[in-house]
C-alpha atoms as a PDB file:
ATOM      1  CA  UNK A   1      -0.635  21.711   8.416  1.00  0.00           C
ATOM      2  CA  UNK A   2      -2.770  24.218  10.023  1.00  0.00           C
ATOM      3  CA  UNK A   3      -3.868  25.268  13.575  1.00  0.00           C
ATOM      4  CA  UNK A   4      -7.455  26.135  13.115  1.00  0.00           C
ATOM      5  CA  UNK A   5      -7.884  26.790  16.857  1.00  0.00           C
ATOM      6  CA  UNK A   6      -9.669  29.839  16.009  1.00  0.00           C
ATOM      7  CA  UNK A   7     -11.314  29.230  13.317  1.00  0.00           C
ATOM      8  CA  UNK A   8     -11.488  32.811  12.156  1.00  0.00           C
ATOM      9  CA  UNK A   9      -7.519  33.039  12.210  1.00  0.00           C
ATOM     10  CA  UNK A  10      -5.846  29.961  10.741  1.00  0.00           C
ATOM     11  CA  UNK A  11      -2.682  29.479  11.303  1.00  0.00           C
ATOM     12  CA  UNK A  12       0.142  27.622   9.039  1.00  0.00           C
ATOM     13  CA  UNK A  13       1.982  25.823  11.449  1.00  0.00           C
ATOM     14  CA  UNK A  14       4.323  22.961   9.265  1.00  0.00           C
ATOM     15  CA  UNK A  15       5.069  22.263   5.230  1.00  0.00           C
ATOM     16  CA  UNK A  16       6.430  19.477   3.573  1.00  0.00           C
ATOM     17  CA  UNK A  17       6.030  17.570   0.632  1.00  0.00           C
ATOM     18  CA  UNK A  18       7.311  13.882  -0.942  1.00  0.00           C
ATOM     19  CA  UNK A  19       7.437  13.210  -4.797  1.00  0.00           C
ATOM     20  CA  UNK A  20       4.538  11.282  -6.485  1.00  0.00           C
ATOM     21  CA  UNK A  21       1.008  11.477  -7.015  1.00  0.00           C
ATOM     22  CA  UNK A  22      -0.772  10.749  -3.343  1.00  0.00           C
ATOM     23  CA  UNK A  23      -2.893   7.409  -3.488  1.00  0.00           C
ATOM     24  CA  UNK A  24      -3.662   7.719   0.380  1.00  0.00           C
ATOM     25  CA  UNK A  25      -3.769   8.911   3.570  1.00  0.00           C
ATOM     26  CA  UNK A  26      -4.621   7.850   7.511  1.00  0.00           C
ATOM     27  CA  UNK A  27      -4.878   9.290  10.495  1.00  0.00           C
ATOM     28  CA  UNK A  28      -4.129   6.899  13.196  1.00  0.00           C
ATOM     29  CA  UNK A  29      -3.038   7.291  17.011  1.00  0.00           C
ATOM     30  CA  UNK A  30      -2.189  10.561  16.583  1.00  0.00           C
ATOM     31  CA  UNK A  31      -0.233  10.115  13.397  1.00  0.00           C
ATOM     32  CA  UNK A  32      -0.621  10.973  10.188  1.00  0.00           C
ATOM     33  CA  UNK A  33       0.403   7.999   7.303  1.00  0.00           C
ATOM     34  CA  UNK A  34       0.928   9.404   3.695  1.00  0.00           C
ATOM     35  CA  UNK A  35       1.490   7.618   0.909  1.00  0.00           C
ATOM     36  CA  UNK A  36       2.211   8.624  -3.134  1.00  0.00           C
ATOM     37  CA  UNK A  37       3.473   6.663  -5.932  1.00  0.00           C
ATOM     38  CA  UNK A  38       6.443   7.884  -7.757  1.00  0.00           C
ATOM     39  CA  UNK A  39       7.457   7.507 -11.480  1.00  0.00           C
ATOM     40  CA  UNK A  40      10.819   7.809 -11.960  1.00  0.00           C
ATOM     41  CA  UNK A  41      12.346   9.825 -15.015  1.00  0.00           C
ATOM     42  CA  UNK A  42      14.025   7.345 -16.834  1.00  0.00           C
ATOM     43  CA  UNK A  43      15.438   9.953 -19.610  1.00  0.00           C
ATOM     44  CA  UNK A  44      17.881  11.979 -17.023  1.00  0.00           C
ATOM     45  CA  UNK A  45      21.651  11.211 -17.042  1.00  0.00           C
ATOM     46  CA  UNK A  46      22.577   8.151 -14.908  1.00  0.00           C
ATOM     47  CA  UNK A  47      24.807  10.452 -12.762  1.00  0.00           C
ATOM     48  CA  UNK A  48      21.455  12.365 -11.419  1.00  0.00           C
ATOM     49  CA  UNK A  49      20.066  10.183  -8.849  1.00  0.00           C
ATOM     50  CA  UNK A  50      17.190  12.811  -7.904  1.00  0.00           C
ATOM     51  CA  UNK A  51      16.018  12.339 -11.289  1.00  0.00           C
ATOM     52  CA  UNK A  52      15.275   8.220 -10.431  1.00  0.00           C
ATOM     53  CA  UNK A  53      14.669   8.329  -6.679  1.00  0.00           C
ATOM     54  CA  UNK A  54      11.632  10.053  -4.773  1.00  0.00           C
ATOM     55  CA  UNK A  55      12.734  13.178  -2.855  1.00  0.00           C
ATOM     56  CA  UNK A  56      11.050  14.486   0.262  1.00  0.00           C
ATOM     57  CA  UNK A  57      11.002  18.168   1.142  1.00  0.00           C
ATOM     58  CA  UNK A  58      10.728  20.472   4.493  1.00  0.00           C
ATOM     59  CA  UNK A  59       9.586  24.222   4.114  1.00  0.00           C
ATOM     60  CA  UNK A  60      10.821  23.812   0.536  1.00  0.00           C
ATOM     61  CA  UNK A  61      14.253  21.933   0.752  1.00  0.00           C
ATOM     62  CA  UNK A  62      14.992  18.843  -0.830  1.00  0.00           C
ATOM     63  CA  UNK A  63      16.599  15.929   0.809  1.00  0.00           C
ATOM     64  CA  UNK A  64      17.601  12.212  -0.685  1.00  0.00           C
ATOM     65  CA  UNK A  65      16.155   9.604   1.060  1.00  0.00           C
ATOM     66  CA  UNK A  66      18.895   7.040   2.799  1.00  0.00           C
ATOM     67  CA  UNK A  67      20.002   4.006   0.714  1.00  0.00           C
ATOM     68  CA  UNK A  68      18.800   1.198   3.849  1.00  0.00           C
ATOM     69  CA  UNK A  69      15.122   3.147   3.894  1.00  0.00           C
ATOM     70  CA  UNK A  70      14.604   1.978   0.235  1.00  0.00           C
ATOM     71  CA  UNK A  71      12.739  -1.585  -0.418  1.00  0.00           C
ATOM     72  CA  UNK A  72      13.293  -3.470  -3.763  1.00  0.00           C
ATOM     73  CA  UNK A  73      10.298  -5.735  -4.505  1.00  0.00           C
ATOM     74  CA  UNK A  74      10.561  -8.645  -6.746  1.00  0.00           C
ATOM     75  CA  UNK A  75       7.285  -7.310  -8.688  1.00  0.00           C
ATOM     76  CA  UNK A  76       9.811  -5.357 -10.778  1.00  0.00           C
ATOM     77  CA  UNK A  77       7.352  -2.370 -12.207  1.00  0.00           C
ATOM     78  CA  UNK A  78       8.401   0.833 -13.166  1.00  0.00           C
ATOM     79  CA  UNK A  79       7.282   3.027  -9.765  1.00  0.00           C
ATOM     80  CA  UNK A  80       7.855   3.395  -6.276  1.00  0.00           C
ATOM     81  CA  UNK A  81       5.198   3.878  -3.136  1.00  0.00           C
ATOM     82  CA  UNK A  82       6.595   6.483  -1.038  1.00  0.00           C
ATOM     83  CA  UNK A  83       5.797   6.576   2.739  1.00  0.00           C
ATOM     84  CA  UNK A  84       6.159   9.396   5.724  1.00  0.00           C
ATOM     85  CA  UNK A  85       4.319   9.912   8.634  1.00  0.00           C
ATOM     86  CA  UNK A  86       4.154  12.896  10.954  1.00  0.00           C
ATOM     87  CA  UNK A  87       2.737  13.406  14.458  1.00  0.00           C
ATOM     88  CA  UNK A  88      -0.189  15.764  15.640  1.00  0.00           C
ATOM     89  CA  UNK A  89       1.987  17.199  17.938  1.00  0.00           C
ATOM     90  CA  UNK A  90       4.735  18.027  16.038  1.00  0.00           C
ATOM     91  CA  UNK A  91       3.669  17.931  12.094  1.00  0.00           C
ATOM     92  CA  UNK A  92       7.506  20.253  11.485  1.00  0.00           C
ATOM     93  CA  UNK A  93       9.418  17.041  11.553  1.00  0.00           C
ATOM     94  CA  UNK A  94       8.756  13.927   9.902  1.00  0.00           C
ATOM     95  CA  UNK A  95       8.875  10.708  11.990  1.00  0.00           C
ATOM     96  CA  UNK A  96       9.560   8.294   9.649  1.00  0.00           C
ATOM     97  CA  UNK A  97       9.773   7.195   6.104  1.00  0.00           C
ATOM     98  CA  UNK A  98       9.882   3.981   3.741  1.00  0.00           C
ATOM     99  CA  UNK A  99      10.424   3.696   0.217  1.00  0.00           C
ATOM    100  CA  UNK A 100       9.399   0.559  -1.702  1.00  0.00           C
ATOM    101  CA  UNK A 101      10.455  -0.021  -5.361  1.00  0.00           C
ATOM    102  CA  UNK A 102       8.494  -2.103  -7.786  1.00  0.00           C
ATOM    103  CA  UNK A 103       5.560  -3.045  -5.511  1.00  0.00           C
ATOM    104  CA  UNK A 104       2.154  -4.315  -7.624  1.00  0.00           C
ATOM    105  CA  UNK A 105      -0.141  -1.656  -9.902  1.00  0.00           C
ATOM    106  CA  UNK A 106      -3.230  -2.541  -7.663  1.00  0.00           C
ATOM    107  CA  UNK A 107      -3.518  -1.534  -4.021  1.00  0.00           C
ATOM    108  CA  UNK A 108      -5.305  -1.253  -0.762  1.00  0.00           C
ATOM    109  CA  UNK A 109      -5.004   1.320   2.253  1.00  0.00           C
ATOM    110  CA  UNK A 110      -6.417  -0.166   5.349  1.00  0.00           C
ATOM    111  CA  UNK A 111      -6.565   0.529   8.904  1.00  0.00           C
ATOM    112  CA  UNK A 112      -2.745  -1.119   9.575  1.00  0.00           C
ATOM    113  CA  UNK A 113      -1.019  -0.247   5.958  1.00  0.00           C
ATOM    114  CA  UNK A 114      -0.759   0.076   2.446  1.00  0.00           C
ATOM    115  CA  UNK A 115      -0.824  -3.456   0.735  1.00  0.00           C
ATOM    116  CA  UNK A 116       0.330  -3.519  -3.063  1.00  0.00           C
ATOM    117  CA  UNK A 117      -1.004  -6.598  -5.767  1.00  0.00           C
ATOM    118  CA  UNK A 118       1.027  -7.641  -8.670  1.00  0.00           C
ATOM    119  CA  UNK A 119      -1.352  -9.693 -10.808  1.00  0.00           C
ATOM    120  CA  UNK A 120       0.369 -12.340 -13.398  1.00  0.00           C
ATOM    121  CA  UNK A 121      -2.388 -13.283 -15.764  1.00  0.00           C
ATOM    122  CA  UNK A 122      -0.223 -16.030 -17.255  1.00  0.00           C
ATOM    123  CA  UNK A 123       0.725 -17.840 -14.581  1.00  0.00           C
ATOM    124  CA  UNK A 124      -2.783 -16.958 -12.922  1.00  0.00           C
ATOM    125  CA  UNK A 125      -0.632 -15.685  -9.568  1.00  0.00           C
ATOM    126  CA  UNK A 126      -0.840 -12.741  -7.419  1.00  0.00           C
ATOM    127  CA  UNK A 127       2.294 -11.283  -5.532  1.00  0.00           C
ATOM    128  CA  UNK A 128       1.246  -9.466  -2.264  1.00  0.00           C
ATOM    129  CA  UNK A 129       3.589  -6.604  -0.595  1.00  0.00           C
ATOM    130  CA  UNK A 130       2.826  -4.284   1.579  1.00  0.00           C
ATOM    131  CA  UNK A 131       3.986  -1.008   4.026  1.00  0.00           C
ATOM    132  CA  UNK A 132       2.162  -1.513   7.643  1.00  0.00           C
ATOM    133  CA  UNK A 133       2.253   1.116  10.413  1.00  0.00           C
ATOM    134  CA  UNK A 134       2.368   1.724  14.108  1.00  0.00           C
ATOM    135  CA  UNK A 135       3.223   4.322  16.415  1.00  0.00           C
ATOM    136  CA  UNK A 136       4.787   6.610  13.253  1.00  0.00           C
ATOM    137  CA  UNK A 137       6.965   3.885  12.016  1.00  0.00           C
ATOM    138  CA  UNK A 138       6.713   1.812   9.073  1.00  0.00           C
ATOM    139  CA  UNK A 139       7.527  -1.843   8.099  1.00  0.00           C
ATOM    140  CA  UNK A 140       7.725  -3.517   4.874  1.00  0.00           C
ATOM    141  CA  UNK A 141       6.390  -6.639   4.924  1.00  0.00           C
ATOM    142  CA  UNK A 142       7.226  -9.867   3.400  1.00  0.00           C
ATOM    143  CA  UNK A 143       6.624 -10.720  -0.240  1.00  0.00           C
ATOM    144  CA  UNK A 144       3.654 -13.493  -0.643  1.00  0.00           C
ATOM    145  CA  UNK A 145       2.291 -15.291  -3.712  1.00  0.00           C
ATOM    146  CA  UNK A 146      -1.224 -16.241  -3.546  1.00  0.00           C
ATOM    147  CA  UNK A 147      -3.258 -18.327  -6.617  1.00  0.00           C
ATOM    148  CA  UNK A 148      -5.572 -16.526  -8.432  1.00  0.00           C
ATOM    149  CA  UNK A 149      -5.853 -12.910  -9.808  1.00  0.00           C
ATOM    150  CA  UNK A 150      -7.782 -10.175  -7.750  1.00  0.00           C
ATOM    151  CA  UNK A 151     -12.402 -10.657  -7.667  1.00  0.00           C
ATOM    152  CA  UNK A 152     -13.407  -7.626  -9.740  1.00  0.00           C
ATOM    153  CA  UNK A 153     -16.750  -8.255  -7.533  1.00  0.00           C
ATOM    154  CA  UNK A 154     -14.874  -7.362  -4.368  1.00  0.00           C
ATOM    155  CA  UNK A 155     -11.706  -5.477  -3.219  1.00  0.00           C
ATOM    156  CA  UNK A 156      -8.762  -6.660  -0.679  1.00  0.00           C
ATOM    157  CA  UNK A 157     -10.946  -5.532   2.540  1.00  0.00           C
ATOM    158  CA  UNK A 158      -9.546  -5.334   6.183  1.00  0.00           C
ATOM    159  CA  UNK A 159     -12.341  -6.817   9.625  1.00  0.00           C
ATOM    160  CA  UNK A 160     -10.756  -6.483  13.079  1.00  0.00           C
ATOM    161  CA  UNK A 161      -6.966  -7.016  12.351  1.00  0.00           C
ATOM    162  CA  UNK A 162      -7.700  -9.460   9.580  1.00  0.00           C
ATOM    163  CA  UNK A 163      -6.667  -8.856   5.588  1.00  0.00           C
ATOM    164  CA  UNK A 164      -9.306 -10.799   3.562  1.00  0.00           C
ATOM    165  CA  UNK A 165      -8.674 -11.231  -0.437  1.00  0.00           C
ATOM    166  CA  UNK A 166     -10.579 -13.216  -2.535  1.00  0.00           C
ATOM    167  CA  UNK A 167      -9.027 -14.253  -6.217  1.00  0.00           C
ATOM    168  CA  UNK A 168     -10.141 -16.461  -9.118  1.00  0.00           C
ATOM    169  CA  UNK A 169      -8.707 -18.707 -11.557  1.00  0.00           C
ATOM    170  CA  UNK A 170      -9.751 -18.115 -15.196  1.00  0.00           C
ATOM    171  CA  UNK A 171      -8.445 -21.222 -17.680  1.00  0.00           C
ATOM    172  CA  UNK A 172      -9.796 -24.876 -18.490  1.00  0.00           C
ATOM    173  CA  UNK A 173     -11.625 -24.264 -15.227  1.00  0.00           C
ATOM    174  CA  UNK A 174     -12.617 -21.026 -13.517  1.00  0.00           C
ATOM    175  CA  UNK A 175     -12.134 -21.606  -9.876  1.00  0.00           C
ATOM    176  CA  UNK A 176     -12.543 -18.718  -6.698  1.00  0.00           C
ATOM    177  CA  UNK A 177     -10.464 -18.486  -4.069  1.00  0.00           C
ATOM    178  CA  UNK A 178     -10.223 -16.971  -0.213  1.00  0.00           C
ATOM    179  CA  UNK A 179      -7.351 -15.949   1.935  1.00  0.00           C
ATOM    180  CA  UNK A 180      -7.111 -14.235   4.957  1.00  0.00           C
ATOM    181  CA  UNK A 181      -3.402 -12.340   6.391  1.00  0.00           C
ATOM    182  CA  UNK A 182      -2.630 -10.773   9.248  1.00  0.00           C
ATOM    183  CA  UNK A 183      -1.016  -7.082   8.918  1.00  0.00           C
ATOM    184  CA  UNK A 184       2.466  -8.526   8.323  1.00  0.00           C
ATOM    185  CA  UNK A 185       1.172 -10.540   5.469  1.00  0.00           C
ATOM    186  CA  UNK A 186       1.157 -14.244   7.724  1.00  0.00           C
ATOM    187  CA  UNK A 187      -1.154 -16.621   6.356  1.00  0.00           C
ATOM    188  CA  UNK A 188      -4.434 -17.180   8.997  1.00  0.00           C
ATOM    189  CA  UNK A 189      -6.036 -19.379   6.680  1.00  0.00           C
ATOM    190  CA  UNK A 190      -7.644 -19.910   3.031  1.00  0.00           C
ATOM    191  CA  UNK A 191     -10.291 -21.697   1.331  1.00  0.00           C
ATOM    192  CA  UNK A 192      -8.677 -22.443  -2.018  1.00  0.00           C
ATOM    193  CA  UNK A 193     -11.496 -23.474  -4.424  1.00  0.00           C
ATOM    194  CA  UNK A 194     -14.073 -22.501  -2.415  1.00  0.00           C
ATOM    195  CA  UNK A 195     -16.196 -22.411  -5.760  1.00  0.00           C
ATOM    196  CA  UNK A 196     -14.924 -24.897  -8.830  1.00  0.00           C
ATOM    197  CA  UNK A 197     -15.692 -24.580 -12.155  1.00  0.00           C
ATOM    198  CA  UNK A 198     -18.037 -21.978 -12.221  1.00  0.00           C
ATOM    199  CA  UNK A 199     -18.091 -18.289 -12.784  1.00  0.00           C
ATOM    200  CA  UNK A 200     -18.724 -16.135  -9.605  1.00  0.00           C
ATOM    201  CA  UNK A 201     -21.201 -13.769 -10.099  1.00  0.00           C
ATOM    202  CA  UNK A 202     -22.389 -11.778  -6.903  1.00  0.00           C
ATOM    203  CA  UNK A 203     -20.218 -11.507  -3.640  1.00  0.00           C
ATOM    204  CA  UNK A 204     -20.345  -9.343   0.058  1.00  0.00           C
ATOM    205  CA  UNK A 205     -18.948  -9.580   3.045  1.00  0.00           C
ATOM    206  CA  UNK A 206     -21.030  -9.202   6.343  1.00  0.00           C
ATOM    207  CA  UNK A 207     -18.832  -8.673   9.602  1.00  0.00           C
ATOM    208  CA  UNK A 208     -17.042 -12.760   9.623  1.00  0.00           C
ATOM    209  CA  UNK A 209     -19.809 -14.047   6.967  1.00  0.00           C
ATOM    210  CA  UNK A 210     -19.485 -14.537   3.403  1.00  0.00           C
ATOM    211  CA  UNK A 211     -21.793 -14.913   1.343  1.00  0.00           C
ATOM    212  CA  UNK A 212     -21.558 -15.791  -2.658  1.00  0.00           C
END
């Protein structure tokens, strides 16, 4: 973090770091959200936690995270999203932090949190997770299973405080699907079916229309 208050004179004002590779970042209320995901090195002795779980790390230092800020989700893959936030006014000290183990390949950062897909082709099912924010703090939300496997036409997309995901079913029939969450992953509605037997082909959202 830097003061660029003059801007001919930087000035480095905080560092700190967290393990993984960053998949993304928002600036919110005077906050800053930052999220990685972590891969674990499975080949270090069992008796070397740091080599399994995702360190964070303040003007160089590690520290191990606390075993009740870690999340196991019943996705089961082989990584870990890895969340800290920081405030404007004090970027030296992190506010708070949430691991979550296991959480879905696919994801989306929105206004409100980072929501993770696991996608089961065989049983034509998608497990929804996610890591919301407010006011520096983090909650992981509860685990939902929705029909259907993520539109390549259209991502997971966030209007007003509204999480909108549209799926489709790919078998004996090929059928689309809408459903619509709130940020802690509460069902607001759905349109299962909304388009039966056929292939969908061109989709977009317009404000609270859409239109196929």
């Amino acid at each position: 973090c830097y003061d660029v208050t003059n801007p001919e004179s930087p000035r480095l004002t905080a560092s700190s770091a967290q393990d993984g590779t960053m998949v993304g970042a928002v600036m919110s209320g005077g906050y800053l959200y930052l999220f990685s995901r972590y891969y674990p090195d499975t080949t270090v002795q069992q008796n070397n936690p740091s080599g399994y779980i995702p360190l964070f790390y303040a003007n160089g230092e590690a520290s191990m995270p606390s075993a009740d800020s870690i999340s196991i989700s019943a996705a089961s893959t082989n990584s870990y999203i890895v969340a800290a936030s920081y405030s404007s006014k004090d970027p030296q000290n992190m506010v708070d932090f949430k691991i979550l183990q296991g959480g879905g390949k696919s994801f989306f950062v929105g206004q409100s949190g980072l929501y993770l897909f696991h996608e089961d082709s065989r049983e034509m099912e998608t497990m929804l997770s996610g890591i919301t924010f407010a006011t520096g703090h983090f909650t992981i939300t509860p685990e939902v299973t929705i029909n259907g496997i993520l539109s390549n036409l259209t991502p997971p997309n966030e209007y007003g405080s509204a999480l909108r995901i549209l799926t489709t079913s790919y078998g004996s029939s090929n059928n689309t699907h809408l459903y619509i969450f709130d940020r802690s992953l509460s069902l607001l509605g759905s349109a299962e079916n909304l388009l039966k037997n056929s292939v969908l082909r061109s989709v977009r959202f317009d404000g609270n229309i859409l239109y196929y």
